[in-house]
Protein backbone atom coordinates (compact mmCIF):
# COMPACT_ATOMS: atom_id res chain seq x y z
CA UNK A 1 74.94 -8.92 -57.15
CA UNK A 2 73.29 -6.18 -59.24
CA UNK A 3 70.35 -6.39 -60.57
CA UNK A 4 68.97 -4.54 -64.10
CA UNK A 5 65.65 -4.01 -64.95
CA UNK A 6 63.92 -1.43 -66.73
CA UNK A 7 64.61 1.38 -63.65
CA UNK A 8 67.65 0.88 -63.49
CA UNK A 9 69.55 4.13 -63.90
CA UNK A 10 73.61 4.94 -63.72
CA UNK A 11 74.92 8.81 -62.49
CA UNK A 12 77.99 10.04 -62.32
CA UNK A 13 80.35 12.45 -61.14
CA UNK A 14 80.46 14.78 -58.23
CA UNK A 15 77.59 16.98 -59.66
CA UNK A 16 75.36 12.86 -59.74
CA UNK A 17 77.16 12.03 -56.59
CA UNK A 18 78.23 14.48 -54.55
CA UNK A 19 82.28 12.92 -54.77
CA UNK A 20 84.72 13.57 -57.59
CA UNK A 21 85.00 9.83 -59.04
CA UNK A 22 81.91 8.98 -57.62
CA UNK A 23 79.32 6.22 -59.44
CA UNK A 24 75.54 6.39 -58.49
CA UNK A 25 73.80 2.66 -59.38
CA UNK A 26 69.50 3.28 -59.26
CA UNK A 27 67.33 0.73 -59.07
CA UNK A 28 63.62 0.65 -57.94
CA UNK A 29 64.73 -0.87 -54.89
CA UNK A 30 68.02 0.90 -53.83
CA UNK A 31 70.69 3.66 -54.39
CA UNK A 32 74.24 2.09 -54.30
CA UNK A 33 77.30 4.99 -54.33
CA UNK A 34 80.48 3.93 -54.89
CA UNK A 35 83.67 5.34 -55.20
CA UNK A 36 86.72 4.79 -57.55
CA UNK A 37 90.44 6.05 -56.17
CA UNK A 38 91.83 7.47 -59.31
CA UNK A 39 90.55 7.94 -62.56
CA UNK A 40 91.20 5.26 -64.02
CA UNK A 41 88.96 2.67 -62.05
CA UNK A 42 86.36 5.20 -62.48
CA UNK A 43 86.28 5.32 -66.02
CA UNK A 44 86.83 1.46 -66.29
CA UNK A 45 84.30 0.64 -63.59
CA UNK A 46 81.75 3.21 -66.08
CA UNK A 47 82.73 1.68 -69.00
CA UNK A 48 82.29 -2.11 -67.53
CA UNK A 49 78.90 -1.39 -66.15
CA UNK A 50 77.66 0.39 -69.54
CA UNK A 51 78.73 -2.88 -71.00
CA UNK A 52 76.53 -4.87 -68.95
CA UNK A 53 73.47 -2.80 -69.41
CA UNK A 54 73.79 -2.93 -73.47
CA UNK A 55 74.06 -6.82 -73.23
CA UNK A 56 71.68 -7.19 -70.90
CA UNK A 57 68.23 -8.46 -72.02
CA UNK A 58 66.44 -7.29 -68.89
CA UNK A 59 66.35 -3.86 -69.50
CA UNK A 60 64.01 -3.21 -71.89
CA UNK A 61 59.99 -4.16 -71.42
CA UNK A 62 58.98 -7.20 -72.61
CA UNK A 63 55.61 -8.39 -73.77
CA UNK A 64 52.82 -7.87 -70.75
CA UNK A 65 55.71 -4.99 -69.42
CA UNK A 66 57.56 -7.92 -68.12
CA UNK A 67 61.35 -7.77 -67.89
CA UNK A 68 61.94 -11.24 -69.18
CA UNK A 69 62.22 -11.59 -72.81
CA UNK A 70 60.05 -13.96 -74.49
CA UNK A 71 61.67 -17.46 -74.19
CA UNK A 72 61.38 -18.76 -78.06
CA UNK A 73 63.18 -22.36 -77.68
CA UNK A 74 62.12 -23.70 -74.36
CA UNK A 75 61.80 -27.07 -73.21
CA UNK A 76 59.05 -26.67 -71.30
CA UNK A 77 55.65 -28.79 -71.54
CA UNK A 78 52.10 -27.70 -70.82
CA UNK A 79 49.96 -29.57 -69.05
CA UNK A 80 46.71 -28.47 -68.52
CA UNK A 81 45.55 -30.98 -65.72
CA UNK A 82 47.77 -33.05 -64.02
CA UNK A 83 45.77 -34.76 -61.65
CA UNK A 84 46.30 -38.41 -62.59
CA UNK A 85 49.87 -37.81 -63.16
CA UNK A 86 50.44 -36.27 -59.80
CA UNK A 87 47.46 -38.55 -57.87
CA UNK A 88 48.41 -41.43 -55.44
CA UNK A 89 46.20 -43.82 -58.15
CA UNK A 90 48.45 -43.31 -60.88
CA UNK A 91 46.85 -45.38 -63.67
């Protein structure tokens, strides 16, 4: 599992990498290398990944620099005290 957040950063190439078809994945946690066999799964592995990261809602900073986007139809209730709801003496 990858995750993407605003850090996330992709390099490639053996100038990025240090190996001819290799694929440098950056994230504020890690530094994953990998390495394609031929061309081919290089470019397609590039091309799948730079797919992700334009779909992906995480990237970009949300409101309060959060990486979750504002959630506009949730189903979620406030309640702002609970305590006979969650109290042994439910009434």
């Amino acid at each position: 599992m990858l995750l993407f957040d605003h850090n996330f950063e992709l390099k490639y190439g053996k100038e990025e990498t240090g190996r001819r078809f290799g694929i440098a994945l950056l994230t504020t946690a890690r530094k994953l290398v990998l390495e394609a066999k031929y061309l081919f799964g290089f470019v397609d592995l590039i091309a799948s990944i730079k797919d992700a990261l334009r779909l992906s809602p995480y990237v970009d900073l949300h409101r309060y620099d959060s990486f979750a986007p504002i959630r506009e139809k949730a189903t979620c209730k406030w309640f702002v005290d609970g305590e006979v709801k969650y109290s042994n003496n439910e009434k």
